[in-house]
N, C-alpha and C. Protein backbone atom coordinates (compact mmCIF):
# COMPACT_ATOMS: atom_id res chain seq x y z
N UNK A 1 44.92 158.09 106.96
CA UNK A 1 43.80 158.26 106.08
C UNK A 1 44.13 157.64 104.72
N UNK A 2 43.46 156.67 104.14
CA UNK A 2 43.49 156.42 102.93
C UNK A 2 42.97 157.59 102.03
N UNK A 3 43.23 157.79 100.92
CA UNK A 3 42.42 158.33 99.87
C UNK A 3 42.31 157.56 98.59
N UNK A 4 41.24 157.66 98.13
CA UNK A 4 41.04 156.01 96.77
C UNK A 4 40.68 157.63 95.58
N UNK A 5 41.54 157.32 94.69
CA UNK A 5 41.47 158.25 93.07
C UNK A 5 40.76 157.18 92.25
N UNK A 6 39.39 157.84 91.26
CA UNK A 6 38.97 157.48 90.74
C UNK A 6 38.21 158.59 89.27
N UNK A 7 38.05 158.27 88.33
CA UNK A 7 37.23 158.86 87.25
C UNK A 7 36.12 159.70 88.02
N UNK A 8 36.08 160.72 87.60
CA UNK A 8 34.67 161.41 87.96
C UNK A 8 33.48 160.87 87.32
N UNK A 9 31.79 161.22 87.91
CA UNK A 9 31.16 160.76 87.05
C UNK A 9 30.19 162.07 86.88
N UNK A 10 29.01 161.78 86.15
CA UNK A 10 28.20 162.91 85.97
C UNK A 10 27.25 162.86 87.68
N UNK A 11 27.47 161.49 88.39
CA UNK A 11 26.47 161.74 89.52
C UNK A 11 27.67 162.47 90.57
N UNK A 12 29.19 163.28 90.45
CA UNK A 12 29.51 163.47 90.85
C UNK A 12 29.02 165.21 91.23
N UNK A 13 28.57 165.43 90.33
CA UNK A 13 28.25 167.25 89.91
C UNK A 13 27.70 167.81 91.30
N UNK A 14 26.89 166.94 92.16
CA UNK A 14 26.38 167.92 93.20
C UNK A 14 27.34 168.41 94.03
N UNK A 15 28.48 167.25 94.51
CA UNK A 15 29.62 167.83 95.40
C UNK A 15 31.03 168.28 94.82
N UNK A 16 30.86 168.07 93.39
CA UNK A 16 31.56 169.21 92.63
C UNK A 16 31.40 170.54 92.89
N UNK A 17 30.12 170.88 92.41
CA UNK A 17 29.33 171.69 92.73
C UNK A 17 29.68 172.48 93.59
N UNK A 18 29.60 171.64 94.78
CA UNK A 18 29.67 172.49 96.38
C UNK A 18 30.76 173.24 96.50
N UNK A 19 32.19 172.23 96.06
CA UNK A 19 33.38 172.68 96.26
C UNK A 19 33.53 174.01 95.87
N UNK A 20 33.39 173.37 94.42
CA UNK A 20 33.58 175.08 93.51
C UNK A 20 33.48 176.28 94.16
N UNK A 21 31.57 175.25 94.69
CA UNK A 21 31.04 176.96 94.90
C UNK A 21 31.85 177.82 96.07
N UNK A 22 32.22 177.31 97.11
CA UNK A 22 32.99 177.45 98.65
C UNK A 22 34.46 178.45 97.80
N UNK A 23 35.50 177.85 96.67
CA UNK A 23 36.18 178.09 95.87
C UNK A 23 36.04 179.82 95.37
N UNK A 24 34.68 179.86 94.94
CA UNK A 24 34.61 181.02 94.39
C UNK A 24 34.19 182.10 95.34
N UNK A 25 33.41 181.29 96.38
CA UNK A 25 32.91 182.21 97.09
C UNK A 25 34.06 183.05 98.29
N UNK A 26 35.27 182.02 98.47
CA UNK A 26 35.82 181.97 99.71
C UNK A 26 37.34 182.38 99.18
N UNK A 27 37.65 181.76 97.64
CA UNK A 27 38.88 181.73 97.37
C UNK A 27 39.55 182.68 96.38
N UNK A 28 40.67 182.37 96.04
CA UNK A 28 40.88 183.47 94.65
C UNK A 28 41.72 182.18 93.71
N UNK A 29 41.19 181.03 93.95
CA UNK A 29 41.54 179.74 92.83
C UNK A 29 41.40 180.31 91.61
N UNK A 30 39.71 180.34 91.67
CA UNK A 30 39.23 180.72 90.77
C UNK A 30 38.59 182.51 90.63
N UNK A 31 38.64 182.97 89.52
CA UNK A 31 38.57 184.33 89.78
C UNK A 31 36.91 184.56 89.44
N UNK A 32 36.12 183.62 89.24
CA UNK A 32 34.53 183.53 89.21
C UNK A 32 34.40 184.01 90.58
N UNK A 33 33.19 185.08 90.07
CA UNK A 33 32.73 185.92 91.34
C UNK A 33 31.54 184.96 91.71
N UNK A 34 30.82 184.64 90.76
CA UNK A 34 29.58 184.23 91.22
C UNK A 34 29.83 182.76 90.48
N UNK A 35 29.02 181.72 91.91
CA UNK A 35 29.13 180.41 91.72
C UNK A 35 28.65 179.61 90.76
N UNK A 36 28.94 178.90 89.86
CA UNK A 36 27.91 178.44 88.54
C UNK A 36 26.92 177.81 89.02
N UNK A 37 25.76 177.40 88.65
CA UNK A 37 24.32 175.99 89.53
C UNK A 37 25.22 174.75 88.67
N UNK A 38 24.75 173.45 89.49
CA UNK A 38 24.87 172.63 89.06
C UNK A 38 25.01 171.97 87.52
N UNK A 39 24.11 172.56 87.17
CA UNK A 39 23.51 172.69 85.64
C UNK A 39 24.76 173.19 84.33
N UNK A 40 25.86 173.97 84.82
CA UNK A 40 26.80 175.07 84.41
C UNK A 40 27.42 174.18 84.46
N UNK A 41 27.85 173.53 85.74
CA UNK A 41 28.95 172.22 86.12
C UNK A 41 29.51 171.34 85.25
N UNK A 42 27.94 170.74 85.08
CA UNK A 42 27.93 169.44 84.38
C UNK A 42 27.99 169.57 82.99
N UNK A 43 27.76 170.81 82.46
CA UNK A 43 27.86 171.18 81.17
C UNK A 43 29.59 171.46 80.66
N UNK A 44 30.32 171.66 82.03
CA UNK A 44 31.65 172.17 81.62
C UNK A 44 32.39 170.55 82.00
N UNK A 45 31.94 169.78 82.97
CA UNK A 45 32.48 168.31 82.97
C UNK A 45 32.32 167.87 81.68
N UNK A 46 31.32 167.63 80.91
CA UNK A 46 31.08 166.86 79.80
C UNK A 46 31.92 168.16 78.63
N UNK A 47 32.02 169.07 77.98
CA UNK A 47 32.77 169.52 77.52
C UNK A 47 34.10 169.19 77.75
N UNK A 48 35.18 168.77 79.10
CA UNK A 48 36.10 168.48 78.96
C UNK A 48 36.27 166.80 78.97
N UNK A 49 35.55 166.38 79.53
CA UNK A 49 35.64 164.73 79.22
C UNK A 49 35.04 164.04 77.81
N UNK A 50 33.94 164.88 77.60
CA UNK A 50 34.00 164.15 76.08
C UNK A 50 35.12 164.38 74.95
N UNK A 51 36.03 165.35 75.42
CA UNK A 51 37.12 165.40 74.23
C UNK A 51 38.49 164.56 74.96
N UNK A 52 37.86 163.92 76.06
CA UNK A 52 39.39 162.74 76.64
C UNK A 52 39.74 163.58 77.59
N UNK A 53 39.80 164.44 77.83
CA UNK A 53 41.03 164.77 78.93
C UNK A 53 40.24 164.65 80.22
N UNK A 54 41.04 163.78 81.08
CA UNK A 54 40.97 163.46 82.31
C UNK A 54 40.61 164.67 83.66
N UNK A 55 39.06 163.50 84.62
CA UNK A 55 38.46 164.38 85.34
C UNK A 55 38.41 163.52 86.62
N UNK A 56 39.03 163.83 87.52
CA UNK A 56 39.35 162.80 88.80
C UNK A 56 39.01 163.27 89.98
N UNK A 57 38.41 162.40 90.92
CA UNK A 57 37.58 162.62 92.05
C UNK A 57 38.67 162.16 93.62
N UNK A 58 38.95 162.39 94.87
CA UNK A 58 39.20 161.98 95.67
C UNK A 58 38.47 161.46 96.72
N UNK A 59 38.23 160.14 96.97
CA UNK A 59 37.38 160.12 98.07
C UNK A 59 38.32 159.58 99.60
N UNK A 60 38.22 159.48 100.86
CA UNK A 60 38.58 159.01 101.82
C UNK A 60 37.98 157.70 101.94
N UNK A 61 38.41 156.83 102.48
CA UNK A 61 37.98 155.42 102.86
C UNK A 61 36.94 155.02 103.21
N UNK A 62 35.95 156.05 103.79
CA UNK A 62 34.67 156.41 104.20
C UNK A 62 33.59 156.73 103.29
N UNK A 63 34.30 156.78 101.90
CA UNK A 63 33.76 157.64 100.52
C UNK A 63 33.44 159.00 100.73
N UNK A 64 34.17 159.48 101.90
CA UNK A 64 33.91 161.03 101.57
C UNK A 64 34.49 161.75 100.65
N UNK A 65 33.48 162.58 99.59
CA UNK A 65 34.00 163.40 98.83
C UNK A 65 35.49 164.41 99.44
N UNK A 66 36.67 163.94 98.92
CA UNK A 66 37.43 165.20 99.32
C UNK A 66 38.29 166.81 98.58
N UNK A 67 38.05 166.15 96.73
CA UNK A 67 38.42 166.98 96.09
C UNK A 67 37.91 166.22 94.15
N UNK A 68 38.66 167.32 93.71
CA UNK A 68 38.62 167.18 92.33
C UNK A 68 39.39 168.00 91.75
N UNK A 69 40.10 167.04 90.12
CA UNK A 69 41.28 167.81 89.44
C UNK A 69 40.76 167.45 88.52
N UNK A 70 41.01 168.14 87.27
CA UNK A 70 41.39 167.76 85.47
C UNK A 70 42.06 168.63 84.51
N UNK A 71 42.25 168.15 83.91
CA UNK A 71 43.08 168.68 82.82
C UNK A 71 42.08 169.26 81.89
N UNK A 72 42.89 170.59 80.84
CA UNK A 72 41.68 170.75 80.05
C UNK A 72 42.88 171.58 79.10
N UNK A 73 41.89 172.10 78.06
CA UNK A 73 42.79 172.54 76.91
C UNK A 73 43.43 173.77 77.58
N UNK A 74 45.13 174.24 77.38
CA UNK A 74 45.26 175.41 77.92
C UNK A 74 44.78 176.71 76.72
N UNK A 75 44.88 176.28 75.62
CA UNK A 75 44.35 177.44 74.73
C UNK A 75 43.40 176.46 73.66
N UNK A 76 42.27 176.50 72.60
CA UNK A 76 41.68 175.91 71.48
C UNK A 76 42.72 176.12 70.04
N UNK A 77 43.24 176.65 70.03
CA UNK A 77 44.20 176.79 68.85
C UNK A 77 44.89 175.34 68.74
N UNK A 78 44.70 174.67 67.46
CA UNK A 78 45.59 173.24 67.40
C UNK A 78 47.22 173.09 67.66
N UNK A 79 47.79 174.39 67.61
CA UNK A 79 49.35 174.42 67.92
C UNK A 79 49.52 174.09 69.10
N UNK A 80 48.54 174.23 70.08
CA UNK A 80 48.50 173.90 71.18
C UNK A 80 48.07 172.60 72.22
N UNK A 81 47.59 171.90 71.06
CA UNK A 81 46.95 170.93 71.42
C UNK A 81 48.01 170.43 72.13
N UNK A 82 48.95 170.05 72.38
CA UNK A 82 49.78 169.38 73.22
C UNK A 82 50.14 169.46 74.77
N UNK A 83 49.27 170.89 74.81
CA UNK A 83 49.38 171.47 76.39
C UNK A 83 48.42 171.25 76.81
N UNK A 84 48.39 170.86 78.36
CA UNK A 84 47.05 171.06 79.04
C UNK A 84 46.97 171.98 80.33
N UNK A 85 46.13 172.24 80.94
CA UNK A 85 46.10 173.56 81.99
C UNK A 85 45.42 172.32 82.93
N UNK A 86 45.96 172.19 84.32
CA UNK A 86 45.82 171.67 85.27
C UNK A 86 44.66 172.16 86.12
N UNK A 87 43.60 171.83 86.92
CA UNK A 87 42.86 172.54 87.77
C UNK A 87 42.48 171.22 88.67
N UNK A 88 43.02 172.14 90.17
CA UNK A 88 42.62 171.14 91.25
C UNK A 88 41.98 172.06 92.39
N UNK A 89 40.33 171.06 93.22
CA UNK A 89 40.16 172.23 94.01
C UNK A 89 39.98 171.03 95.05
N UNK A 90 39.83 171.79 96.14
CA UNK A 90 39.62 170.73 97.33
C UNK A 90 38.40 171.06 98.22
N UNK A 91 37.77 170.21 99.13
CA UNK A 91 36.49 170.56 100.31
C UNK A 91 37.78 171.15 101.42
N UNK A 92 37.06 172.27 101.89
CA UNK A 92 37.72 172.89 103.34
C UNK A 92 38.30 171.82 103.91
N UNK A 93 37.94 170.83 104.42
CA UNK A 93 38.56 169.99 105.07
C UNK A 93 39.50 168.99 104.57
N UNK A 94 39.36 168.62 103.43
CA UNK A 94 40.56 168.33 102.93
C UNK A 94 41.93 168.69 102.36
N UNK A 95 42.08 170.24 102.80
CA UNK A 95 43.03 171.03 102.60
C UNK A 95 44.16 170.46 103.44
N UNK A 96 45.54 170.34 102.74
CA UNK A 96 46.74 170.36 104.09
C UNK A 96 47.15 168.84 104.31
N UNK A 97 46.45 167.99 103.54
CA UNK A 97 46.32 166.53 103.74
C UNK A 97 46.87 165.82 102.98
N UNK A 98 47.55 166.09 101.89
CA UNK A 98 48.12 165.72 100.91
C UNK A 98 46.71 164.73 99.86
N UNK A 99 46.05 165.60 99.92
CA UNK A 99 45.03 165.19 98.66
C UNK A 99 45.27 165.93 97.26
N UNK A 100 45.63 167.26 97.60
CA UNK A 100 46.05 167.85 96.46
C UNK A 100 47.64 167.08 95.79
N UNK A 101 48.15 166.89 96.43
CA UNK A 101 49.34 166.27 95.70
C UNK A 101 49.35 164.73 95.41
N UNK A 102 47.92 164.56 95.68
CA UNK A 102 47.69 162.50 94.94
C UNK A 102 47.14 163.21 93.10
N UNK A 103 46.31 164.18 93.95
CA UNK A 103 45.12 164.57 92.60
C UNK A 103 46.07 164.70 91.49
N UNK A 104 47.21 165.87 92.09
CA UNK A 104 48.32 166.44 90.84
C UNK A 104 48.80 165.42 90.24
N UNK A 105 49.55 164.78 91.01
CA UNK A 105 50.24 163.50 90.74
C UNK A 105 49.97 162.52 89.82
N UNK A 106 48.65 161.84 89.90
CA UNK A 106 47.72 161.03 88.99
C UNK A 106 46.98 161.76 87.46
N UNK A 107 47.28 163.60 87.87
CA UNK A 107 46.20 163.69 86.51
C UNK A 107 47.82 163.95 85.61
N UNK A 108 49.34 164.20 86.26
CA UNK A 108 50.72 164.23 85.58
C UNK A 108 50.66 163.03 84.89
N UNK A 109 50.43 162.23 85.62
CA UNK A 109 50.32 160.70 84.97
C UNK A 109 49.85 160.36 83.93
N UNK A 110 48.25 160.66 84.02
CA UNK A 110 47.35 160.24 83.04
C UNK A 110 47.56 161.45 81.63
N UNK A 111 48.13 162.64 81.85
CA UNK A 111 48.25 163.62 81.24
C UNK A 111 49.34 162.85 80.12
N UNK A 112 50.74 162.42 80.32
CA UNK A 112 51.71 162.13 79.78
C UNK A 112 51.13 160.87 79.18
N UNK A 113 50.05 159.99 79.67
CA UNK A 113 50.75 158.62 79.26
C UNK A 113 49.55 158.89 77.60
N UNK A 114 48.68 160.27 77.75
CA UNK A 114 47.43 160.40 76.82
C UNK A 114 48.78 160.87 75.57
N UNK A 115 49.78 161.17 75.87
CA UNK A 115 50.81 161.97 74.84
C UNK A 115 50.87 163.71 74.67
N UNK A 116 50.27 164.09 75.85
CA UNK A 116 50.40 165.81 76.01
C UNK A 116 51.93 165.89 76.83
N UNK A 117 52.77 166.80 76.15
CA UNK A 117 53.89 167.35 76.55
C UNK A 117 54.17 168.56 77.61
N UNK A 118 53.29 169.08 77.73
CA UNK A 118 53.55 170.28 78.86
C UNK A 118 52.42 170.75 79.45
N UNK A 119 52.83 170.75 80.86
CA UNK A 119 51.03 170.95 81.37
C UNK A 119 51.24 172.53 82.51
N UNK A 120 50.94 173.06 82.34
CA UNK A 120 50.42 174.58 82.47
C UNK A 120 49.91 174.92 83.95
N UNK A 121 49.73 175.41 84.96
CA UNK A 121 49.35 176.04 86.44
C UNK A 121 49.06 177.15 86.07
N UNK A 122 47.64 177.74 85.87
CA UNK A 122 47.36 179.15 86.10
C UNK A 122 47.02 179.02 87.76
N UNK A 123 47.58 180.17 88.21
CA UNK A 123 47.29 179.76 89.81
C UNK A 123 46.86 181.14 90.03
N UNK A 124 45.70 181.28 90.85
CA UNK A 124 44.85 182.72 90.58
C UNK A 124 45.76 183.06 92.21
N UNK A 125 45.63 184.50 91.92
CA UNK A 125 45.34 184.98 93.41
C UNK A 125 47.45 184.22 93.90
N UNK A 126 47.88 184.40 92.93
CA UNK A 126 49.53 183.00 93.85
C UNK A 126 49.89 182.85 94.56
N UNK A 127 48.34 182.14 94.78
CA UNK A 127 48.19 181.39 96.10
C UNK A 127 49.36 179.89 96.36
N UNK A 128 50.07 180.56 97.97
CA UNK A 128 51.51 180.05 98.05
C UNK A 128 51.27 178.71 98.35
N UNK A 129 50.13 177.92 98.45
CA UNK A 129 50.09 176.48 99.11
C UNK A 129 49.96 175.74 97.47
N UNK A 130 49.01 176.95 96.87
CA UNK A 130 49.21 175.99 95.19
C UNK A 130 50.60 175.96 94.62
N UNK A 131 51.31 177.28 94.74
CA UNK A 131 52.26 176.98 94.20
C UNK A 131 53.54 176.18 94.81
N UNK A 132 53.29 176.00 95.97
CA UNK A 132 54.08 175.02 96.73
C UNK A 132 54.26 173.28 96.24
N UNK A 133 52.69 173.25 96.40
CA UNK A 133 52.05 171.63 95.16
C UNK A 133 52.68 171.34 94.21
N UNK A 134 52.53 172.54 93.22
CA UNK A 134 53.26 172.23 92.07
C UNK A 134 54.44 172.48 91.76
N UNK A 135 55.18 173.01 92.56
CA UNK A 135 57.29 173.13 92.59
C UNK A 135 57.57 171.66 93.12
N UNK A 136 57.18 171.57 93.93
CA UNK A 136 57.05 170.23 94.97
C UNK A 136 56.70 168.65 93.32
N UNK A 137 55.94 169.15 92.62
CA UNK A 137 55.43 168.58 91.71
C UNK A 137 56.34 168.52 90.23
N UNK A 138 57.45 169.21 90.67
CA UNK A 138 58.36 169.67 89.31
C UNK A 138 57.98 170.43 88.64
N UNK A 139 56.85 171.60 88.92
CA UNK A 139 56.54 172.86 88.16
C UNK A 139 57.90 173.77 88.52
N UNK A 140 57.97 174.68 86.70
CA UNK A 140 58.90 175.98 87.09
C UNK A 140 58.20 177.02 86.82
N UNK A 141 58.43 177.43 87.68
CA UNK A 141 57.89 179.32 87.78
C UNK A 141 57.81 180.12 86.27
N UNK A 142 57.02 180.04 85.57
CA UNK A 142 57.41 180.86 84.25
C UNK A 142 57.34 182.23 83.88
N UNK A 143 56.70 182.94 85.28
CA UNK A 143 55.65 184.23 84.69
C UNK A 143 54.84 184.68 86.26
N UNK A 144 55.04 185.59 86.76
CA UNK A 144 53.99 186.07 87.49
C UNK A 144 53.18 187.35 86.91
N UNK A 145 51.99 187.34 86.48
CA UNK A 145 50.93 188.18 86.05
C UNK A 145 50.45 189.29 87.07
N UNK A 146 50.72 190.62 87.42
CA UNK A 146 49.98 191.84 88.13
C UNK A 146 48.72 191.85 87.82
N UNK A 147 48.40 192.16 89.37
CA UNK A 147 46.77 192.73 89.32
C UNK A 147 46.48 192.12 88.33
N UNK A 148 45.78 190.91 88.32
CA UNK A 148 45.00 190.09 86.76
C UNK A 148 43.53 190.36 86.88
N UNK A 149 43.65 190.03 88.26
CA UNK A 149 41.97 190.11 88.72
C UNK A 149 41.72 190.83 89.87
N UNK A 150 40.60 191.10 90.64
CA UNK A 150 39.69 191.94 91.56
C UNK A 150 38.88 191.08 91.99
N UNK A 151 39.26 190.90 93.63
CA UNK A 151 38.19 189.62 94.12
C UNK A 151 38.41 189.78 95.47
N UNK A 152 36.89 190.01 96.38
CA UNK A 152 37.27 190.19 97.56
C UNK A 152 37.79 191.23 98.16
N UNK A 153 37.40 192.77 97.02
CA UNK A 153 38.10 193.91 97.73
C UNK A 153 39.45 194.32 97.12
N UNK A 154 40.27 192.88 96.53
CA UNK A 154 42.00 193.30 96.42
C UNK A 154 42.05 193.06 95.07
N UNK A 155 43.23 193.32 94.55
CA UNK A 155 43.94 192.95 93.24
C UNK A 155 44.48 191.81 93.59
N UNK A 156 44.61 190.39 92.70
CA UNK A 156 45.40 189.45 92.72
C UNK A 156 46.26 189.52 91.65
N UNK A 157 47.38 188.83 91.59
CA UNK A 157 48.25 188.17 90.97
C UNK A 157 47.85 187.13 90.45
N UNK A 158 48.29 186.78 89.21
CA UNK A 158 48.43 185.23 88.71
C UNK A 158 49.75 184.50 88.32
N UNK A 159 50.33 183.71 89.04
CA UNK A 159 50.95 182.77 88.82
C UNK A 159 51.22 181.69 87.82
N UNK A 160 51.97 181.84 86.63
CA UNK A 160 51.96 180.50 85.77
C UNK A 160 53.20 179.63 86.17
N UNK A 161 52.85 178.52 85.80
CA UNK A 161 54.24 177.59 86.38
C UNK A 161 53.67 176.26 85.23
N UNK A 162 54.76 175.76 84.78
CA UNK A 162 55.18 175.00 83.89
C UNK A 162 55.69 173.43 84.02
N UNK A 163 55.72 172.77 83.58
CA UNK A 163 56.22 171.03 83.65
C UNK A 163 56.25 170.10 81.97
N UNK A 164 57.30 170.08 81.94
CA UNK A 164 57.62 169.11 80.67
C UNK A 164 56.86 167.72 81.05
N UNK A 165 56.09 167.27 80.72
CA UNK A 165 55.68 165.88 80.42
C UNK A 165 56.58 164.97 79.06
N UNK A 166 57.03 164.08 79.78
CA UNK A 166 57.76 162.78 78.54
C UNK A 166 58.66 163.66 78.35
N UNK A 167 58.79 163.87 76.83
CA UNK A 167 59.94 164.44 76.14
C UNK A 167 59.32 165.63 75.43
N UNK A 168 58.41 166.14 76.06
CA UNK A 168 58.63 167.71 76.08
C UNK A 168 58.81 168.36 74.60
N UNK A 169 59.78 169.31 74.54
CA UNK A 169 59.82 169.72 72.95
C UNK A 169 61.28 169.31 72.41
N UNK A 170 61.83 168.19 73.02
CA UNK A 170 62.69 167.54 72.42
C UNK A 170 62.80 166.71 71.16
N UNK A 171 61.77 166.16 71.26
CA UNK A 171 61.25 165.48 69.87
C UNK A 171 59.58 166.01 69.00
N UNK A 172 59.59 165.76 68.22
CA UNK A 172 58.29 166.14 67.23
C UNK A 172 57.69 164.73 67.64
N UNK A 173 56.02 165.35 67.87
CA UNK A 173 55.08 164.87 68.88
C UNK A 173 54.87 163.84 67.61
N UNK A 174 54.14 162.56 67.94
CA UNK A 174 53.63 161.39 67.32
C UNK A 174 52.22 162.04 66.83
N UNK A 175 51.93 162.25 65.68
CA UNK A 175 50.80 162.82 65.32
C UNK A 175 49.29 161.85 65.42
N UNK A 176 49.77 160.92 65.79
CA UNK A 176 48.78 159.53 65.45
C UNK A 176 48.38 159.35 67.20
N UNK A 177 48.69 159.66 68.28
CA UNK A 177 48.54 159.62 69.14
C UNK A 177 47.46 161.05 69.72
N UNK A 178 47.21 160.65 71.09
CA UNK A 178 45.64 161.50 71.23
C UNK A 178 45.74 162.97 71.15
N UNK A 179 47.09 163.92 71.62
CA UNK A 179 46.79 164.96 71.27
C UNK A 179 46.92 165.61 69.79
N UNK A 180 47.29 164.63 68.88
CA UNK A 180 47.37 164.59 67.66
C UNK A 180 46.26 164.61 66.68
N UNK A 181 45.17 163.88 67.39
CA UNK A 181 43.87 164.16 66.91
C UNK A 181 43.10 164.57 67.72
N UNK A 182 43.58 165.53 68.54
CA UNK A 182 41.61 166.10 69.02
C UNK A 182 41.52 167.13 68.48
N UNK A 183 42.40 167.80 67.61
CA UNK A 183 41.20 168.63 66.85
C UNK A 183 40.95 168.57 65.74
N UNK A 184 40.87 167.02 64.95
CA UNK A 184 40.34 166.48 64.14
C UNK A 184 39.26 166.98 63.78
N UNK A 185 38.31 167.15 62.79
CA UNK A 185 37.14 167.21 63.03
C UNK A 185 36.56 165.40 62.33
């Protein structure tokens, strides 16, 4: 199976959409009980892509939709600007296929080369195939969170796991570079 990585677009939102919704309805990714409409979607795509940070689509050779990842702020506080919080979800059927580990892979990439130093895994529910992705990915375990959430009847766990991008907090970040100004006004 090929898989071709590309920019998301706004005509991507309907099978965004879908995923999510399967996600919330089916999973403990995300700890949203109820699925956002389309409308919610596209409002939270353009909130994270108009401030730069990267929103990436997987398709198969066939152009079937098979997933979606991006990066996004892990907290709004400017001390933080240097971190980003990872989120990758996949279609049922593209689970197990190594789509999740192109998605990770490429948004590590695009994450470091934007000048963000450490990128963040909240992993709902720690769920063992996500956190497999991202050890596999050079995440370290930083933190497991009790009972965070209620979904599906149970208490979940949350999982954080960690990754130095570039040089990390070894050196003082280039202020002139992109995570240096996004919270410019």
């Amino acid at each position: 199976m090929s898989i071709r990585l590309r920019d998301a677009t706004p005509a991507d939102m309907p099978l965004i959409t879908e995923i999510y919704r399967d996600s919330v309805l089916n999973g403990t990714a995300s700890y949203e009980i109820v699925p956002p409409d389309e409308a919610e979607m596209a409002s939270r795509f353009l909130g994270i892509t108009e401030k730069g940070y990267p929103y990436i689509v997987a398709e198969d050779e066939n152009g079937v939709f098979l997933g979606y990842a991006y990066a996004s702020a892990f907290r709004t506080r400017p001390a933080y600007r240097w971190m980003v919080e990872d989120s990758i979800y996949l279609a049922p059927d593209a689970r197990g296929r190594g789509v999740g580990k192109l998605l990770l892979g490429e948004l590590l990439w695009r994450c470091e080369s934007l000048g963000f130093r450490q990128m963040i895994a909240v992993i709902g529910g720690a769920h063992p195939a996500s956190i497999a992705l991202h050890r596999a990915a050079g995440f370290s375990e930083t933190g497991l969170l009790k009972g965070t959430g209620y979904k599906h009847g149970r208490w979940l766990d949350t999982m954080l796991m960690q990754k130095v991008l570039g040089e990390g907090a070894e050196t003082a970040p280039d202020l002139a570079v992109y995570p240096g100004t996004l919270f410019r006004g």
